[in-house]
Each structure stands twice: as C-alpha cells, then as structure tokens.
N, C-alpha and C. Protein backbone atom coordinates (compact mmCIF):
# COMPACT_ATOMS: atom_id res chain seq x y z
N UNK A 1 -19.14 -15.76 7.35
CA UNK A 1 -18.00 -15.12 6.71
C UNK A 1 -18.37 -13.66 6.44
N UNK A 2 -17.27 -12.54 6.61
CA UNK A 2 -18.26 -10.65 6.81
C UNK A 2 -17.34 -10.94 5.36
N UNK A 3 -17.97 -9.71 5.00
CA UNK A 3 -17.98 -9.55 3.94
C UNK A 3 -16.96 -8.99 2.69
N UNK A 4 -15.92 -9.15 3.61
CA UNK A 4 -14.58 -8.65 3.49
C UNK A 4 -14.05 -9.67 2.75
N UNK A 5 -14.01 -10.79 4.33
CA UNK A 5 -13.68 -12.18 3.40
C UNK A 5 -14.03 -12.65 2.03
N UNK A 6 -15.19 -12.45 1.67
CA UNK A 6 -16.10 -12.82 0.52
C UNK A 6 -14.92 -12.28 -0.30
N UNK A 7 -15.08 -10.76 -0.42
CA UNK A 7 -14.84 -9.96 -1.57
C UNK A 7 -13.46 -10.34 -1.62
N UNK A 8 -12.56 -10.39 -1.06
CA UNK A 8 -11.13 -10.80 -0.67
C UNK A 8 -11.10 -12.07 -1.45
N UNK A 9 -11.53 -13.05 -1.23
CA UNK A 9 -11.40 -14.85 -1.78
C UNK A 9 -12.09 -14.88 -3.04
N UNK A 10 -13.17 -14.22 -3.51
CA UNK A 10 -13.32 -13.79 -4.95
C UNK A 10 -12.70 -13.11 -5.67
N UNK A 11 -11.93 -12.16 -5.10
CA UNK A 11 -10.88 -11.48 -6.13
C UNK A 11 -9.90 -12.41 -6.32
N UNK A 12 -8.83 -13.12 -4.91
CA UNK A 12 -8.07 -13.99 -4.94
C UNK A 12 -8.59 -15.23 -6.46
N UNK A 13 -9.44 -15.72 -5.91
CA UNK A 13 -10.24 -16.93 -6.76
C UNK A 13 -9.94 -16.52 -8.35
N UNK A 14 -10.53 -15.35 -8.11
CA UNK A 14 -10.51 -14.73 -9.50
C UNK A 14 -9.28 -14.77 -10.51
N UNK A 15 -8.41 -14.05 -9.46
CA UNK A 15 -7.01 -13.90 -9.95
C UNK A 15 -6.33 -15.22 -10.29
N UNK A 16 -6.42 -16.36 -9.33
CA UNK A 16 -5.91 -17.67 -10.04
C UNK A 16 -6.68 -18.19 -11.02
N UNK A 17 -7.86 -18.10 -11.15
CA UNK A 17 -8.24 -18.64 -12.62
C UNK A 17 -8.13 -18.41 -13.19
N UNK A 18 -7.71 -16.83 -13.60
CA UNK A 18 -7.19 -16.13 -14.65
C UNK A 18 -5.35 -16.17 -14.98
N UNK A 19 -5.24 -16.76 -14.21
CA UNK A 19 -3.85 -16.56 -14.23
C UNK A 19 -3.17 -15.63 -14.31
N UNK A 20 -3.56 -14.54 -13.50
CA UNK A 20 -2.80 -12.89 -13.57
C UNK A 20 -2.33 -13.17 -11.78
N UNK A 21 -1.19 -13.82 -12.24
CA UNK A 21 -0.18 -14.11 -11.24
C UNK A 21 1.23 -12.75 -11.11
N UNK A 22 1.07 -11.77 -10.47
CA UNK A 22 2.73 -11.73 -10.87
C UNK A 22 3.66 -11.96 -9.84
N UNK A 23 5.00 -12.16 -10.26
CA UNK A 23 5.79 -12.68 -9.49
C UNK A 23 6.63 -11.43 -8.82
N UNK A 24 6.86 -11.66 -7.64
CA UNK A 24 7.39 -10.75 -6.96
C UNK A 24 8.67 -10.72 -7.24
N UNK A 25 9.78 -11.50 -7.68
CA UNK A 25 10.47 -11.57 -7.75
C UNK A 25 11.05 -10.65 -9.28
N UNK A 26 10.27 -10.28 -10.03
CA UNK A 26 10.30 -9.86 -11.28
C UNK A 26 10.74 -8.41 -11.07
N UNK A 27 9.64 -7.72 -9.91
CA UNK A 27 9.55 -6.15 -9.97
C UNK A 27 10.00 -6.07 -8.27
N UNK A 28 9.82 -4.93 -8.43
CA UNK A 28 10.26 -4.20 -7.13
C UNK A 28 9.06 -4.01 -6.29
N UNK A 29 9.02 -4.28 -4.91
CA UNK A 29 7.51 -4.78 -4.62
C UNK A 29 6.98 -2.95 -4.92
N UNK A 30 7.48 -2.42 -4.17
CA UNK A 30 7.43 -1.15 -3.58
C UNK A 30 6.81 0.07 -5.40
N UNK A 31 7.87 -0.43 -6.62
CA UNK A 31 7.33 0.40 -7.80
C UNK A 31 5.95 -0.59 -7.96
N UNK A 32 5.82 -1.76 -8.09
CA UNK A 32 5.06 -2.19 -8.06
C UNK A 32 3.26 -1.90 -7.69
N UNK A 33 3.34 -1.66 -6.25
CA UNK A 33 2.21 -1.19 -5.54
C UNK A 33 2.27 0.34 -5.63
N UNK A 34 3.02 1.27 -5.70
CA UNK A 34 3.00 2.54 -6.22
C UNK A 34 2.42 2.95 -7.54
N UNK A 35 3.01 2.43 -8.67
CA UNK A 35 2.66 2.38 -9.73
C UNK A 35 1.67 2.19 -10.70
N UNK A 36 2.13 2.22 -12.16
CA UNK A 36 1.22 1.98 -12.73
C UNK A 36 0.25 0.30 -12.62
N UNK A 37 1.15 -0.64 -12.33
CA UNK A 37 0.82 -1.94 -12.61
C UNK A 37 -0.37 -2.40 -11.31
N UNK A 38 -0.27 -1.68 -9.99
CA UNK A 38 -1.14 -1.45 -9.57
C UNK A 38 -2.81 -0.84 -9.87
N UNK A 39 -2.80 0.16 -10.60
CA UNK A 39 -3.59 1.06 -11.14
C UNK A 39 -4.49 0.04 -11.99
N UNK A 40 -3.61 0.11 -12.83
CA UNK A 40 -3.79 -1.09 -14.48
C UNK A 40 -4.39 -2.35 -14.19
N UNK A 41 -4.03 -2.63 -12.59
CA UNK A 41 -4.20 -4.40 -12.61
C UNK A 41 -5.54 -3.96 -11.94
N UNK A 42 -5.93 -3.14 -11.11
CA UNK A 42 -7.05 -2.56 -10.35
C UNK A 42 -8.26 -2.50 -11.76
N UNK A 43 -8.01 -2.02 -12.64
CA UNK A 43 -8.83 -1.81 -13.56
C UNK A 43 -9.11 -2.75 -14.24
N UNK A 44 -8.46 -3.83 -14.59
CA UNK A 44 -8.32 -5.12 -15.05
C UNK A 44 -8.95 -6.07 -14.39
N UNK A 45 -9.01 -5.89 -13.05
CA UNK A 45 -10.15 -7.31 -12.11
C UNK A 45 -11.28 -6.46 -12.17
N UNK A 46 -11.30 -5.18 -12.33
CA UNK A 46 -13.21 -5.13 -11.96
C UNK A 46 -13.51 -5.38 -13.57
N UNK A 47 -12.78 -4.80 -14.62
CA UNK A 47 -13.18 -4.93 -15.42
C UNK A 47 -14.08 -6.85 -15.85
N UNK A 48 -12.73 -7.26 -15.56
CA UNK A 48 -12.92 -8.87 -15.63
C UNK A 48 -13.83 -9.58 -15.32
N UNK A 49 -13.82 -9.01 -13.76
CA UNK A 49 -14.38 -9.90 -12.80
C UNK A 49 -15.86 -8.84 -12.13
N UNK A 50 -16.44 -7.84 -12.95
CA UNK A 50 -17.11 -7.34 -12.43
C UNK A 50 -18.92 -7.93 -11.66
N UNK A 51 -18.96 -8.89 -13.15
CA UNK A 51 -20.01 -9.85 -12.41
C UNK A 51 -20.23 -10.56 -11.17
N UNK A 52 -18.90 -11.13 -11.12
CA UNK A 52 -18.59 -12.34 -10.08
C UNK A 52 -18.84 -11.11 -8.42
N UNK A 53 -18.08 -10.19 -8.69
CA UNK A 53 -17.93 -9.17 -7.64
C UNK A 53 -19.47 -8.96 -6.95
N UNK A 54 -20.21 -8.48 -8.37
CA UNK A 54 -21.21 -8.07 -8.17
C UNK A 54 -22.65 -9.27 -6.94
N UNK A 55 -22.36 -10.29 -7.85
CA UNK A 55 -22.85 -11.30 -7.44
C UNK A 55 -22.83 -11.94 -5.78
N UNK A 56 -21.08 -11.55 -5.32
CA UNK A 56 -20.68 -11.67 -4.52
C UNK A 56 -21.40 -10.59 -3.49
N UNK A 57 -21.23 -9.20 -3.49
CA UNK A 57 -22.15 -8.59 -2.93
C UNK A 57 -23.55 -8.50 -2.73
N UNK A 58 -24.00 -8.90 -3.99
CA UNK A 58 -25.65 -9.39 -3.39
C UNK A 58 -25.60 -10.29 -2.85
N UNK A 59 -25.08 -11.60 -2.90
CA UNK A 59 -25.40 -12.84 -1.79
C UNK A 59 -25.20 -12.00 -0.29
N UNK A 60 -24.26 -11.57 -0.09
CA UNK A 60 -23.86 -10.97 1.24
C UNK A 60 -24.86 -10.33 1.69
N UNK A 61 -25.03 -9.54 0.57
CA UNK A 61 -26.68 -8.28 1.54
C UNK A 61 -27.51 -8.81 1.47
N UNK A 62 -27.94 -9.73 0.74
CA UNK A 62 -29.64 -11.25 1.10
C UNK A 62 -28.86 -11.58 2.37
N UNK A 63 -28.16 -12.04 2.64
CA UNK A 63 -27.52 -13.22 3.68
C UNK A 63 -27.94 -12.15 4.96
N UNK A 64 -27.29 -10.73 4.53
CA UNK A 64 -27.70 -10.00 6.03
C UNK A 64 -28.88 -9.22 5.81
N UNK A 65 -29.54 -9.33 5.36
CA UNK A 65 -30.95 -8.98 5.18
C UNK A 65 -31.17 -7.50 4.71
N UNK A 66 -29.80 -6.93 4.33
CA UNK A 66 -30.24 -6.04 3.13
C UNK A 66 -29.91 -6.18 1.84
N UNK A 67 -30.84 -6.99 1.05
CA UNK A 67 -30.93 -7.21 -0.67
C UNK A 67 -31.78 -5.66 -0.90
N UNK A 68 -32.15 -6.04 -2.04
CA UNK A 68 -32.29 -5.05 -2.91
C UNK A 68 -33.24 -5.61 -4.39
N UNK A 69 -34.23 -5.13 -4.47
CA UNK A 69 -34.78 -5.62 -6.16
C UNK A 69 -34.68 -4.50 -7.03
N UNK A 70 -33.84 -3.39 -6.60
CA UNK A 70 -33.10 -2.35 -7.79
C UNK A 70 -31.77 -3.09 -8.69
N UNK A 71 -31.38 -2.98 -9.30
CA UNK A 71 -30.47 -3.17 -10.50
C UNK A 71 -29.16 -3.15 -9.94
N UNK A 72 -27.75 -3.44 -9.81
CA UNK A 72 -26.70 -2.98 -9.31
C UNK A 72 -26.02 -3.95 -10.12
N UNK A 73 -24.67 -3.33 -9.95
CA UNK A 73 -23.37 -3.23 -11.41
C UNK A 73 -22.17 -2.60 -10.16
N UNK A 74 -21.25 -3.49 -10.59
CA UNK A 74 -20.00 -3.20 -10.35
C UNK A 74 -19.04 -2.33 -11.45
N UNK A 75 -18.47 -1.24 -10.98
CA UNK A 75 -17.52 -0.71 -11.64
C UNK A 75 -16.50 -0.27 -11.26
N UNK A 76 -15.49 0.60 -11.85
CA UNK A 76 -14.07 0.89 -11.50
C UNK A 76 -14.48 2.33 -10.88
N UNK A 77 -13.55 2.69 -9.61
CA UNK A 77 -13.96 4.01 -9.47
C UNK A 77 -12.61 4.33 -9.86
N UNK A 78 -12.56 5.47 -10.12
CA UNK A 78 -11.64 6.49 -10.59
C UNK A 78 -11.20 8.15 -10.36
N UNK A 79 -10.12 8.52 -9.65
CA UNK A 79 -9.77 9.41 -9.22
C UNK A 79 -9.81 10.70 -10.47
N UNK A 80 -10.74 11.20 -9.65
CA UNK A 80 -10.84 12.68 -10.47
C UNK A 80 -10.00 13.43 -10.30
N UNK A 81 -8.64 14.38 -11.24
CA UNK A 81 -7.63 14.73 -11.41
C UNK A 81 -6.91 13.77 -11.85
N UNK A 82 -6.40 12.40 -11.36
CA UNK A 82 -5.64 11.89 -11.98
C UNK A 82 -5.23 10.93 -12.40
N UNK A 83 -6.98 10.72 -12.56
CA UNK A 83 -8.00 9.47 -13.58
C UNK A 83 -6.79 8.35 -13.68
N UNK A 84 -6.78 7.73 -12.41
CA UNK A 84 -6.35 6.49 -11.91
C UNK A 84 -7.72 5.63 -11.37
N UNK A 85 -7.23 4.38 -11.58
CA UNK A 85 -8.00 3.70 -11.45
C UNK A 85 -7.66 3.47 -9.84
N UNK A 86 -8.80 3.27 -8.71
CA UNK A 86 -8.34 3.41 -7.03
C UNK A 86 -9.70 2.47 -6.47
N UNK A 87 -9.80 1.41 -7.31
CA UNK A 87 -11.44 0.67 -6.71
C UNK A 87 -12.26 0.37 -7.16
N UNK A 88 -13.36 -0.30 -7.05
CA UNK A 88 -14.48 -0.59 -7.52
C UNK A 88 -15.66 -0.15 -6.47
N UNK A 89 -17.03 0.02 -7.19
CA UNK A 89 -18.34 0.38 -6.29
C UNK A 89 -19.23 -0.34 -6.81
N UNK A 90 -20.23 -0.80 -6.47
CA UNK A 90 -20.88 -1.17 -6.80
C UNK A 90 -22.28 -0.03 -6.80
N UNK A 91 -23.05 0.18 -7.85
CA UNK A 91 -24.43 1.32 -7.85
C UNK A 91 -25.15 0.23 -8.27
N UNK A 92 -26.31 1.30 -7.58
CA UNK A 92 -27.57 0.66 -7.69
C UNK A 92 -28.55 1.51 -7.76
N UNK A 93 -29.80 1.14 -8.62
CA UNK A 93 -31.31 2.14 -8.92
C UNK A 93 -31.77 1.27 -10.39
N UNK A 94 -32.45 2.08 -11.07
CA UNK A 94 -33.27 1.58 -12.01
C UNK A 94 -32.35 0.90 -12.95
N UNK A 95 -32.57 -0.41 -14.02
CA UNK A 95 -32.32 -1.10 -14.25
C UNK A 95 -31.37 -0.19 -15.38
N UNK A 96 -32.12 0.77 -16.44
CA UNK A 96 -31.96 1.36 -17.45
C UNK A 96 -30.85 2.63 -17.09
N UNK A 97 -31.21 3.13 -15.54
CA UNK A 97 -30.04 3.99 -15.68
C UNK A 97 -28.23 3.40 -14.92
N UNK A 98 -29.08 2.33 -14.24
CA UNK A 98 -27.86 1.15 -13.94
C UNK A 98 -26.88 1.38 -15.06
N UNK A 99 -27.67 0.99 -16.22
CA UNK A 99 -26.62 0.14 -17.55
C UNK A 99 -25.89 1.09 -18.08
N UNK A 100 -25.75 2.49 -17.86
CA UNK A 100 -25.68 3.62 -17.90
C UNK A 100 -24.07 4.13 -17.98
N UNK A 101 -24.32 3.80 -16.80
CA UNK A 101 -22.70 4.10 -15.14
C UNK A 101 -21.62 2.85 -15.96
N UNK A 102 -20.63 3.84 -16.71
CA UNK A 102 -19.11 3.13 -16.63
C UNK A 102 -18.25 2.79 -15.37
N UNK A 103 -18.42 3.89 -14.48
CA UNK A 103 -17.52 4.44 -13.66
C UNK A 103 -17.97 5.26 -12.19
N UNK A 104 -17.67 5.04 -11.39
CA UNK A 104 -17.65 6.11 -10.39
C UNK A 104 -16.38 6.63 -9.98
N UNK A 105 -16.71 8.20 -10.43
CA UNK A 105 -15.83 9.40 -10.05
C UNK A 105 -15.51 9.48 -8.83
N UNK A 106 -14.38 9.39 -7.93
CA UNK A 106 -14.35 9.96 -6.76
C UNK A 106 -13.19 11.21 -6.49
N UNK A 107 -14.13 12.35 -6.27
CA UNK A 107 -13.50 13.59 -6.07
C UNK A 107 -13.30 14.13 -4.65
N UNK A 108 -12.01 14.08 -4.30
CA UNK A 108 -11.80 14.51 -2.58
C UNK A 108 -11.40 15.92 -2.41
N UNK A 109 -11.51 16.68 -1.86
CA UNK A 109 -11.50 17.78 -1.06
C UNK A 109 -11.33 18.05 0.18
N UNK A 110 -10.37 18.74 0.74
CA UNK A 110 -10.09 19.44 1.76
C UNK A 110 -10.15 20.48 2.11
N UNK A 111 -10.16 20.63 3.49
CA UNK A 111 -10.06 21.99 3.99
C UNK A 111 -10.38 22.59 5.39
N UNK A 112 -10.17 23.78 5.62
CA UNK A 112 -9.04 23.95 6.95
C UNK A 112 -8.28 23.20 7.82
N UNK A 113 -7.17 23.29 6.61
CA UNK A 113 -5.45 22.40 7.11
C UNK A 113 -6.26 21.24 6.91
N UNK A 114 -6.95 20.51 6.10
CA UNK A 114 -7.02 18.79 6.19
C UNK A 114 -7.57 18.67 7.34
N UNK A 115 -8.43 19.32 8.08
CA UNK A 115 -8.79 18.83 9.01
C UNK A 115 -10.06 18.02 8.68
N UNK A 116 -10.64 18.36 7.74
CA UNK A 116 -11.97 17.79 7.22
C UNK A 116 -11.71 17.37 5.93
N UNK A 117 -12.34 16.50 5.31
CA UNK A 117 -12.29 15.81 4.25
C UNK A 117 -13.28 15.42 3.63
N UNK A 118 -13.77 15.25 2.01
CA UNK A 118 -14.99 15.11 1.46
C UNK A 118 -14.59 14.02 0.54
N UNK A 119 -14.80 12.79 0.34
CA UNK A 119 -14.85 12.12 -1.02
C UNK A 119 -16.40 11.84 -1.41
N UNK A 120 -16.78 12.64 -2.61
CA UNK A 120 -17.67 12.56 -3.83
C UNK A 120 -17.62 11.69 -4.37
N UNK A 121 -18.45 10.64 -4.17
CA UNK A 121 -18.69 9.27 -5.27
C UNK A 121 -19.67 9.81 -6.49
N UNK A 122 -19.47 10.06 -8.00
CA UNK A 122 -19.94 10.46 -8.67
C UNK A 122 -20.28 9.11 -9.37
N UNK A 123 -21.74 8.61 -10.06
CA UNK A 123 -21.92 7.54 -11.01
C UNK A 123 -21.76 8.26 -12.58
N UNK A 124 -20.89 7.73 -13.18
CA UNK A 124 -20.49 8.54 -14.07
C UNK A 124 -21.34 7.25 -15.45
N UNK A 125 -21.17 8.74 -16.77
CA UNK A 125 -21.67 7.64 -18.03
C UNK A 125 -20.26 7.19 -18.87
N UNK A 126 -19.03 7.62 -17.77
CA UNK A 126 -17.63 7.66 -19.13
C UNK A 126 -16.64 7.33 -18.22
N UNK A 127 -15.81 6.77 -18.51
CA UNK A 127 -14.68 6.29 -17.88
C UNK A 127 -12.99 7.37 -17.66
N UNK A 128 -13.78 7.96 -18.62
CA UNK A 128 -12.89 9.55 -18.64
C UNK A 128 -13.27 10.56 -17.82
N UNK A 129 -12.31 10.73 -16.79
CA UNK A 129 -12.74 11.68 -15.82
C UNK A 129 -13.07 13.07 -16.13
N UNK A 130 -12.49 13.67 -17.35
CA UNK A 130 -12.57 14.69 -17.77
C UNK A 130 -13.37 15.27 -18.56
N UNK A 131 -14.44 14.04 -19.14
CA UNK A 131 -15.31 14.17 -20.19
C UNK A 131 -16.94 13.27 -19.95
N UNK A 132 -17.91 13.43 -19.13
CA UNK A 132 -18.24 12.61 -18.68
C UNK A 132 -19.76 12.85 -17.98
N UNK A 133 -21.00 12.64 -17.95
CA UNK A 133 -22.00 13.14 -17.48
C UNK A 133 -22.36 12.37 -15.90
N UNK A 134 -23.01 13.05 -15.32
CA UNK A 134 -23.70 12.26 -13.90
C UNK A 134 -24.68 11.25 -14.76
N UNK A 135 -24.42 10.34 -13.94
CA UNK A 135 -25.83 9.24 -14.32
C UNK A 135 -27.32 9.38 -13.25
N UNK A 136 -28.24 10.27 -13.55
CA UNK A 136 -29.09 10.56 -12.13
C UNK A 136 -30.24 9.59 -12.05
N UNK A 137 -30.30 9.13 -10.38
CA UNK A 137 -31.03 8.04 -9.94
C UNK A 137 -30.30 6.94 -9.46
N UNK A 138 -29.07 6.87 -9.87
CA UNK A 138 -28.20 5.68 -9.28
C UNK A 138 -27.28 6.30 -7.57
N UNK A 139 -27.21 5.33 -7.20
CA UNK A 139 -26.63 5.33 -6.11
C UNK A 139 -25.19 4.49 -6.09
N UNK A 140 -24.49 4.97 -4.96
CA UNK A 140 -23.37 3.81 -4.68
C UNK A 140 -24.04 2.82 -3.40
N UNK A 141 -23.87 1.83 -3.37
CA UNK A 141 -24.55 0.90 -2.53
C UNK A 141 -23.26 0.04 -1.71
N UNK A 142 -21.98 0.03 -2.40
CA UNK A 142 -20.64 -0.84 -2.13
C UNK A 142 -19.79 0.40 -2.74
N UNK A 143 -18.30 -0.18 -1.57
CA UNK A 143 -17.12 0.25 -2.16
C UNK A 143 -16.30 -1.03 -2.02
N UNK A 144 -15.55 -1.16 -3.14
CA UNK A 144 -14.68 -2.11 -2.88
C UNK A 144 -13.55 -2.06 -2.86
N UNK A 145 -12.53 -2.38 -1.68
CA UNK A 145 -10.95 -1.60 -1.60
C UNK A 145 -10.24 -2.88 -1.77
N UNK A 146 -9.04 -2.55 -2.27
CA UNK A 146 -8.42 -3.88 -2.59
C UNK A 146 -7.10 -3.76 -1.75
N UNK A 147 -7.02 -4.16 -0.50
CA UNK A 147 -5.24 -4.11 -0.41
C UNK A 147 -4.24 -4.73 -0.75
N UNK A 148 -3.42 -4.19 -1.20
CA UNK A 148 -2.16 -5.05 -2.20
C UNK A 148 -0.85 -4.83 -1.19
C-alpha cells in the first residue's frame, strides 16, 4: 500500500471515529471546500489526529527503508499572509527542538510572470504566522495534502 493510501484511510478512519461527519446536504459543496470549514476542519484533524498521522508515516518509511531515530511530530502548516490552515508536515531532528515546532510556515513567492515559484517550509515555535520564531535543527521530512 504507497503511502498515500495509508495517509488517506487514516485520516478517513480517523474522521469516522470521531464522528466529524459533515453532511453534504447541509452546505453548499463548493462554500464548503472554499471556505472557512475547510481551513478549520484541516486544523482540527492534524490537531486531533496528529499522533496517529505521525505514526502512520513512520511505519511507511521503516516499511521502505527510510526510518529515522531523530524525533518527528506532525503539525499544521500554515499559510504565511493569510494564516490559514493548508496541511500538515511532519519535522524531524532532535528530540528537544522537535517539541518545539507548533507549526510549519509555508511562504510562496513568485517571479518573472509566475514562471518560477518558491514554497518556504518554515518549522515554526507559534502557530501565529505573524508572531513567531524559526525552530533551528528541525527539518520537514513529510507533507501531508488532504484532498477534499
């Protein structure tokens, strides 16, 4: 099973045990996945489910033979400017500056005409994009995208 699947059927899994069902029939699919309740609910499973996630990605990288005996933590990444919640990452490095990292910042940039593009994964110590130090020594090791 790649590793898509994994992360996919653990979030799923996740979501029915928790019972954060919503019904389509309630909202509009379209404000729905635009919106805030997207954002909110994004921040709400890593928050939740950040262990299980985490866990889930190390079995996968033992299974394909890149583990790791550094420290790693799942968190929410979050769009710098407009500190939305857009994902989870998983970092990894020393145990102490692991415990550190609320958040990873991701800051994108363009330029000439969009032809090139930069996203900055920052390991942050704050969940506030605006207020917030580098955590140094950690890495991002995972991204985790959720399609809705």
């Amino acid at each position: 099973m790649n590793m898509k699947k994994v992360i996919a059927a653990g979030i799923m899994t996740a979501m029915v045990a928790s019972g954060a069902a919503i019904s389509a029939s309630a909202f509009n699919l379209g404000s729905v996945l635009g919106g805030a309740v997207k954002v909110g609910g994004i921040g709400v499973l890593v928050d939740k489910f950040s262990g299980q996630l985490n866990s889930a990605i190390n079995s996968v990288m033992m299974k394909e033979g890149a583990g790791t005996n550094y420290a790693t933590k799942v968190v929410p990444i979050i769009s710098i400017g407009n500190s939305g919640y857009i994902g989870a990452a998983q970092v990894i490095g020393d145990a102490d500056q692991v415990e550190k990292v609320q958040a990873v910042g991701q800051l994108e940039v363009s330029w000439n005409d969009k032809l090139f593009r930069i996203k900055g994964l920052i390991p942050m110590d704050s969940k506030n994009p605006t207020s917030f130090s580098r955590v140094q020594g950690v890495g991002i090791s995972a991204v985790i995208d959720v399609r809705v």
